[in-house]
C-alpha atoms as a PDB file:
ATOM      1  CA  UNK A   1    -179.418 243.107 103.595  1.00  0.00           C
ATOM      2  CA  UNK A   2    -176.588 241.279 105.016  1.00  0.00           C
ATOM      3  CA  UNK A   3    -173.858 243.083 103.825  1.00  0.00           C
ATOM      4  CA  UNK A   4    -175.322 246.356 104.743  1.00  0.00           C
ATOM      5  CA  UNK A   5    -176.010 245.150 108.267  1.00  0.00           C
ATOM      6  CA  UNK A   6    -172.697 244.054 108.826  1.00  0.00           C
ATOM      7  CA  UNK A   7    -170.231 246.682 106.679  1.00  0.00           C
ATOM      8  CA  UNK A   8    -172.525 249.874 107.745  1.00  0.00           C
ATOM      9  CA  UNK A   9    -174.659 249.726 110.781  1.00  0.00           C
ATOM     10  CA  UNK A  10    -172.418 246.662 112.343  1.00  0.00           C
ATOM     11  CA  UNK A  11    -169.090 248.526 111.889  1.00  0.00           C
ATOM     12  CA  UNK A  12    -170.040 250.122 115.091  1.00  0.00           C
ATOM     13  CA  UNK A  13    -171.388 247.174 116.980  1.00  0.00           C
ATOM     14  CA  UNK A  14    -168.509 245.403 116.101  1.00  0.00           C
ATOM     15  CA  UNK A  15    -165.863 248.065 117.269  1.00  0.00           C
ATOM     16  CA  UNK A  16    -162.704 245.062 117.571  1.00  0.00           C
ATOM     17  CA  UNK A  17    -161.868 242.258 115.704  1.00  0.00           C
ATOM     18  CA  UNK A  18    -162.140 240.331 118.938  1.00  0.00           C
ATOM     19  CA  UNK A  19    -166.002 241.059 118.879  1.00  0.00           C
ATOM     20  CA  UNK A  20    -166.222 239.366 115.843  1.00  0.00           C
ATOM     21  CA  UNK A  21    -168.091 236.003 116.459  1.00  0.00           C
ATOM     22  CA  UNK A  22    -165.653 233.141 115.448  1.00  0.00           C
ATOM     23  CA  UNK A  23    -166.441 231.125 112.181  1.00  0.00           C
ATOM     24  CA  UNK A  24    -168.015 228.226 114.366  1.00  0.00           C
ATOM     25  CA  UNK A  25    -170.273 230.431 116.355  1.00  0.00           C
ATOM     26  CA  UNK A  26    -171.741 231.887 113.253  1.00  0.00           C
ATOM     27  CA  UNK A  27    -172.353 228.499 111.909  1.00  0.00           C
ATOM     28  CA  UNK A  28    -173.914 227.327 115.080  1.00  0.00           C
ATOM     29  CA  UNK A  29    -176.373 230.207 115.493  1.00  0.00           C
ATOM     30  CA  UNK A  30    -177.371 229.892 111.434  1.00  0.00           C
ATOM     31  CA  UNK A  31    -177.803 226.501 111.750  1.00  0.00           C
ATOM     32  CA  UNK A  32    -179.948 226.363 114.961  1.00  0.00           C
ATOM     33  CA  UNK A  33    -181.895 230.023 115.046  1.00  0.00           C
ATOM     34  CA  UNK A  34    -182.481 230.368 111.427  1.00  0.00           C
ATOM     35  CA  UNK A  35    -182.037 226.868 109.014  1.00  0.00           C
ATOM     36  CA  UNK A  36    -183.590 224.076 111.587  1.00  0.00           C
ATOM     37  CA  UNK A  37    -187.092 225.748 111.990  1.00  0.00           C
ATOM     38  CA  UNK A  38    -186.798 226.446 108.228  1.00  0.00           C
ATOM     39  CA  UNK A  39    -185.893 222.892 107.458  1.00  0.00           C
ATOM     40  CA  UNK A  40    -188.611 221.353 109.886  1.00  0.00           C
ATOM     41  CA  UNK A  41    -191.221 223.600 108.433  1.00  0.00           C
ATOM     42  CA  UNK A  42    -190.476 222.995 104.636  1.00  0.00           C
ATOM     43  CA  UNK A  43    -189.884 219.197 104.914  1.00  0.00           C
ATOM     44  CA  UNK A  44    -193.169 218.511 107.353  1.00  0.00           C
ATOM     45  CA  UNK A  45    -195.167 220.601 104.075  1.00  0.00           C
ATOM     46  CA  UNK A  46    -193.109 219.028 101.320  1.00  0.00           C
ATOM     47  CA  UNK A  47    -193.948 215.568 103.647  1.00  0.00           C
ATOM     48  CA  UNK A  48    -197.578 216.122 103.301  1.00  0.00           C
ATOM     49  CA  UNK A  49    -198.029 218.111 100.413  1.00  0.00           C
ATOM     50  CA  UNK A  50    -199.243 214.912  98.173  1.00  0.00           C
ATOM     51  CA  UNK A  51    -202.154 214.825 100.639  1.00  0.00           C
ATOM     52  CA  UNK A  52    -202.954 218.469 100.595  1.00  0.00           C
ATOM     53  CA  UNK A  53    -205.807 219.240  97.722  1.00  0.00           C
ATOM     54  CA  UNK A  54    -205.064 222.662  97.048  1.00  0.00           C
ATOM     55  CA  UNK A  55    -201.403 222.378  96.491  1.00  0.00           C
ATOM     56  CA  UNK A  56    -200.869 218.375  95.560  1.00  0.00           C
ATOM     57  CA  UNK A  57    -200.530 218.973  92.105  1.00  0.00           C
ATOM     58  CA  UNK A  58    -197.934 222.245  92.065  1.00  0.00           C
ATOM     59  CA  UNK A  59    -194.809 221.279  91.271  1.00  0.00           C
ATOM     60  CA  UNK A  60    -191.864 222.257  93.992  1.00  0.00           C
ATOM     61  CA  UNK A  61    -188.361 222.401  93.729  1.00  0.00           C
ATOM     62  CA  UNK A  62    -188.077 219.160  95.246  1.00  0.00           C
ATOM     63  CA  UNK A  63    -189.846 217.451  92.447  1.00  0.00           C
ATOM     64  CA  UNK A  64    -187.374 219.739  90.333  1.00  0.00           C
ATOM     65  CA  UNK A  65    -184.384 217.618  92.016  1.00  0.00           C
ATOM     66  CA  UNK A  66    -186.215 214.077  92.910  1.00  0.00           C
ATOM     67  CA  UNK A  67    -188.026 213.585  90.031  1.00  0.00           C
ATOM     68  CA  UNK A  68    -186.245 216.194  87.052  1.00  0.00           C
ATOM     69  CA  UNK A  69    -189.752 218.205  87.327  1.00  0.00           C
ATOM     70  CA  UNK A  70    -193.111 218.029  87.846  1.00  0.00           C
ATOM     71  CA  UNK A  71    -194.076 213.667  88.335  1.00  0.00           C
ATOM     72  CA  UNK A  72    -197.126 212.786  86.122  1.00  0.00           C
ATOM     73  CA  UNK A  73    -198.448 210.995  89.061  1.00  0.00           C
ATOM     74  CA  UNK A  74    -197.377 211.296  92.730  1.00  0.00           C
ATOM     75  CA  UNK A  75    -197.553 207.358  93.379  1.00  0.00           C
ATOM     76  CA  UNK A  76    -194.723 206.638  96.026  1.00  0.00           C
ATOM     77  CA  UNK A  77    -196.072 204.690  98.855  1.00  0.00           C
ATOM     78  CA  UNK A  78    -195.515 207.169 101.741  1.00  0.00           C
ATOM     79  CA  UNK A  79    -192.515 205.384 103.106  1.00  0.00           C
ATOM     80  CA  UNK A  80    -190.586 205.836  99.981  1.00  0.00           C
ATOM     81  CA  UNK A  81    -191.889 209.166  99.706  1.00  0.00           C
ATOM     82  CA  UNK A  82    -191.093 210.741 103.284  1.00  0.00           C
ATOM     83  CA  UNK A  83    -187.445 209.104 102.661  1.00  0.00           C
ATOM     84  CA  UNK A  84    -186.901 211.273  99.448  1.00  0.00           C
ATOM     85  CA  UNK A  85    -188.268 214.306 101.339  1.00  0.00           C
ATOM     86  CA  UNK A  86    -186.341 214.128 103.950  1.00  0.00           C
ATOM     87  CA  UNK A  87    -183.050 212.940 102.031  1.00  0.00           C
ATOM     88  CA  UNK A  88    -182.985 215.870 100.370  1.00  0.00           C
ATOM     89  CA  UNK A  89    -183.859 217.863 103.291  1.00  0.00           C
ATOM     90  CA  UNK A  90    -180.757 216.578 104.478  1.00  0.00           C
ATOM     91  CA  UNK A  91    -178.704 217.197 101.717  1.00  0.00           C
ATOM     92  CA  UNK A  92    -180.211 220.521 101.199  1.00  0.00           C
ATOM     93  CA  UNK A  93    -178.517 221.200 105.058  1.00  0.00           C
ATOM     94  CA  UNK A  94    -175.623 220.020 104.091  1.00  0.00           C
ATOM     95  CA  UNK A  95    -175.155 222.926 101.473  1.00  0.00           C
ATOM     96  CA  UNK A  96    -177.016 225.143 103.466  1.00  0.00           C
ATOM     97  CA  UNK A  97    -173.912 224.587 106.311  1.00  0.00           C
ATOM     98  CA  UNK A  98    -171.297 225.627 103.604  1.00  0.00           C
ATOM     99  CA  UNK A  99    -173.534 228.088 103.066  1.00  0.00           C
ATOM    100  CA  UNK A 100    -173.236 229.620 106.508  1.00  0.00           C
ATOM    101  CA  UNK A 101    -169.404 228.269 106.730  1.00  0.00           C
ATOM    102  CA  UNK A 102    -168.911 231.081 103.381  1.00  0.00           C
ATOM    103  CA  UNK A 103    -170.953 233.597 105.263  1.00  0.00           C
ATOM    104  CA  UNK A 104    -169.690 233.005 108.169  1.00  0.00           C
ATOM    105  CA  UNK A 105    -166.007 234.004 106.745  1.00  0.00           C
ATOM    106  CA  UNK A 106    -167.711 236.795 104.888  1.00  0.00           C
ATOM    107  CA  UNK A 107    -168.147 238.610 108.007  1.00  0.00           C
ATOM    108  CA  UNK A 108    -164.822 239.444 108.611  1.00  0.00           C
ATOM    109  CA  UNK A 109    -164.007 240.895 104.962  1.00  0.00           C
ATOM    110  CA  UNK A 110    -166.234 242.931 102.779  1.00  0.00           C
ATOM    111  CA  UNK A 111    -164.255 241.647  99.721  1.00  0.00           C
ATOM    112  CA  UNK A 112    -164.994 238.326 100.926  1.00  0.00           C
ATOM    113  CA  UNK A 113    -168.660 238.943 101.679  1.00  0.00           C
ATOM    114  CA  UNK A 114    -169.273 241.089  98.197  1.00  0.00           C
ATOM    115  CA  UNK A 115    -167.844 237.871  96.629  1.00  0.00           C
ATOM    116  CA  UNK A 116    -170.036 235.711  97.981  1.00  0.00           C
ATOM    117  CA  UNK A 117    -173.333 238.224  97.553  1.00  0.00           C
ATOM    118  CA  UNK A 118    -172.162 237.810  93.631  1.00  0.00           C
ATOM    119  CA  UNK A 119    -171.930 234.213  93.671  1.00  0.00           C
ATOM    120  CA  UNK A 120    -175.464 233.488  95.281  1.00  0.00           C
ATOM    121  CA  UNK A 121    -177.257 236.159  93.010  1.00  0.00           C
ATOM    122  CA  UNK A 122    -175.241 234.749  89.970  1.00  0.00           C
ATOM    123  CA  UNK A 123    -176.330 231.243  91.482  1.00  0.00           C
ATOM    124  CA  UNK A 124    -180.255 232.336  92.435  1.00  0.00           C
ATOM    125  CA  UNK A 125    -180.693 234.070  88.957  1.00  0.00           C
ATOM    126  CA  UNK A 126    -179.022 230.547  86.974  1.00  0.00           C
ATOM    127  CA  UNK A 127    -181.279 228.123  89.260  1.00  0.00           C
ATOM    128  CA  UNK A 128    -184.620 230.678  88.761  1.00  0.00           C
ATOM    129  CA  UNK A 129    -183.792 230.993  84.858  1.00  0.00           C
ATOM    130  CA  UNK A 130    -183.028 226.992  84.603  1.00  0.00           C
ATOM    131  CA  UNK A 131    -186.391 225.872  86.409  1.00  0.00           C
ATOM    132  CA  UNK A 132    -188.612 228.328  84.368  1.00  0.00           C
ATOM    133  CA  UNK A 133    -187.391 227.344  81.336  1.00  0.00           C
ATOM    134  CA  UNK A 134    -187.938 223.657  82.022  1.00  0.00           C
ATOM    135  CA  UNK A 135    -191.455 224.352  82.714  1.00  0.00           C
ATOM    136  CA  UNK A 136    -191.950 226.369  79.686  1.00  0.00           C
ATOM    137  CA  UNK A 137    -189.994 223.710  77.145  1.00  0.00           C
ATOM    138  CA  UNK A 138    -191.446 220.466  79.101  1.00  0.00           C
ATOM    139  CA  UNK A 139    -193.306 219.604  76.203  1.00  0.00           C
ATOM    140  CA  UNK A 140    -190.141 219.557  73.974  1.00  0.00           C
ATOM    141  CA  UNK A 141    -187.397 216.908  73.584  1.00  0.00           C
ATOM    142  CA  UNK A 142    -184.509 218.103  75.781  1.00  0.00           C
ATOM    143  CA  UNK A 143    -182.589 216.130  77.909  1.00  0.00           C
ATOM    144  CA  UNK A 144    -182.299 218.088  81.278  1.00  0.00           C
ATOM    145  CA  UNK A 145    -178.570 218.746  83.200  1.00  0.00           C
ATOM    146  CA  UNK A 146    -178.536 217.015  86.205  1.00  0.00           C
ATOM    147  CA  UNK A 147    -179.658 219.108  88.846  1.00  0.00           C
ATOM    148  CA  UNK A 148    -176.707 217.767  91.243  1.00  0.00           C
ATOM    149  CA  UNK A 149    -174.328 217.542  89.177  1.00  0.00           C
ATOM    150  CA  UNK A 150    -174.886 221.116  88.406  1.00  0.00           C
ATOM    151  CA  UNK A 151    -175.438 222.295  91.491  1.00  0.00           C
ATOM    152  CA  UNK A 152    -171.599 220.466  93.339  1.00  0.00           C
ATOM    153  CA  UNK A 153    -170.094 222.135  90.020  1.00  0.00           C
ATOM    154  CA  UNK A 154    -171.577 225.665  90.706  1.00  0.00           C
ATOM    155  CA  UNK A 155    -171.117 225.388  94.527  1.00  0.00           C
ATOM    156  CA  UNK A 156    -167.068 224.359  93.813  1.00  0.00           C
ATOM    157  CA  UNK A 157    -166.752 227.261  91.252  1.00  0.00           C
ATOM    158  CA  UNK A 158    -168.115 229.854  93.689  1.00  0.00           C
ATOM    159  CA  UNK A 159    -165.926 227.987  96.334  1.00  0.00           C
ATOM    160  CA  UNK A 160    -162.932 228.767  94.470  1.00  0.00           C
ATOM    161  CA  UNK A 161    -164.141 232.498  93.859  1.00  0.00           C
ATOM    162  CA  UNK A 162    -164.706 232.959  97.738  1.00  0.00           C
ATOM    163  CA  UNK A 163    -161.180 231.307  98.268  1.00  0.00           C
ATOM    164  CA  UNK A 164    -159.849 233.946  95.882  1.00  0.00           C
ATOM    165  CA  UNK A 165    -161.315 236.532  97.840  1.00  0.00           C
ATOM    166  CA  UNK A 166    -160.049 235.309 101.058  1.00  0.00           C
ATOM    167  CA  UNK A 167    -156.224 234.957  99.537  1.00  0.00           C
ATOM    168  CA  UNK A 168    -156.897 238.706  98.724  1.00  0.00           C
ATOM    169  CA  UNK A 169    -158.698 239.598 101.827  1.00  0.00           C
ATOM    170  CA  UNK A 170    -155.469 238.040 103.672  1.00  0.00           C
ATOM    171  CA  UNK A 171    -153.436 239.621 101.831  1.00  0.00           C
ATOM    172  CA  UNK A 172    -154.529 242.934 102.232  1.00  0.00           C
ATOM    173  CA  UNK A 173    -155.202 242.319 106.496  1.00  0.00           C
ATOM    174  CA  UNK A 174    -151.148 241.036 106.428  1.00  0.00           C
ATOM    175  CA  UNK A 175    -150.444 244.490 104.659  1.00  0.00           C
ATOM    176  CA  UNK A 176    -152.393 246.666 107.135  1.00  0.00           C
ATOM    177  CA  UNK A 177    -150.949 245.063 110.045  1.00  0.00           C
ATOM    178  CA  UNK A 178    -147.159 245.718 108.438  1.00  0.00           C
ATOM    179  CA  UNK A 179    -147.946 249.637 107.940  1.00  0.00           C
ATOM    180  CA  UNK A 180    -149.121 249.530 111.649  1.00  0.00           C
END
């Protein structure tokens, strides 16, 4: 949705590269309209979900990353439970922000942008596939990846893609500016 809104019906809302938003005010705008009421939401359910009967026992990508999948018991005392929710709702907005930082330089090159479209699907579809196959094999003996670990080495690999794309994107701007 985001690439079409920007590269075809935004092409003529954003006539001049000066009516571009800058980098920081795409960030800023993310962050505050979109992410915050998202967070706020998600960690206040996540923060009472243990207490909720219809949905205390349904395992959540948080458990996923806290706990390395569903807990056989949910037994932290509620102060050392609301800290782990809201650590990694912290966390989590810390790679949201790079998030919006990559998407945020996607707006000003469709190479750049396509790149980064590939790298979350490719990302989405690895996450998706690795979480439903621990729940299907949690009865077997295998040792999980660490869900961090995995997760900084996929984020710096799509990092270096979208820094690829912006070398290229550059490259092709300087070129268009020469012929001018």
């Amino acid at each position: 949705a985001s690439f079409s809104l920007r590269w075809n019906w935004g092409v003529t809302f954003f006539r001049t590269r000066e009516s571009i938003p800058s980098v920081g005010e795409i960030v800023w705008h993310g962050l505050t309209k979109v992410y915050l009421p998202w967070v706020m939401f998600y960690g206040t359910f996540l923060s009472v979900q243990p207490y909720l009967p219809v949905v205390s026992n349904m395992e959540t990508l948080f458990d996923w990353y806290a706990y390395g999948g569903k807990p056989e018991v949910r037994s932290d005392p509620l102060g050392m439970w609301l800290a782990k929710v809201w650590a990694y709702c912290l966390v989590h907005g810390l790679m949201a922000t790079q998030g919006f930082v990559a998407a945020a330089l996607s707006f000003r090159s469709q190479t750049v942008h396509l790149t980064w479209v590939l790298c979350v699907l490719v990302g989405t579809m690895s996450t998706g596939i690795s979480f439903y196959l621990a729940s299907l094999n949690e009865n077997e003996d295998v040792e999980p990846e660490n869900k961090l670990l995995s997760g900084l080495r996929d984020c710096a690999l799509a990092w270096v893609a979208l820094g690829c794309a912006v070398s290229v994107a550059g490259r092709r701007s300087g070129a268009a500016e020469k012929d001018d």
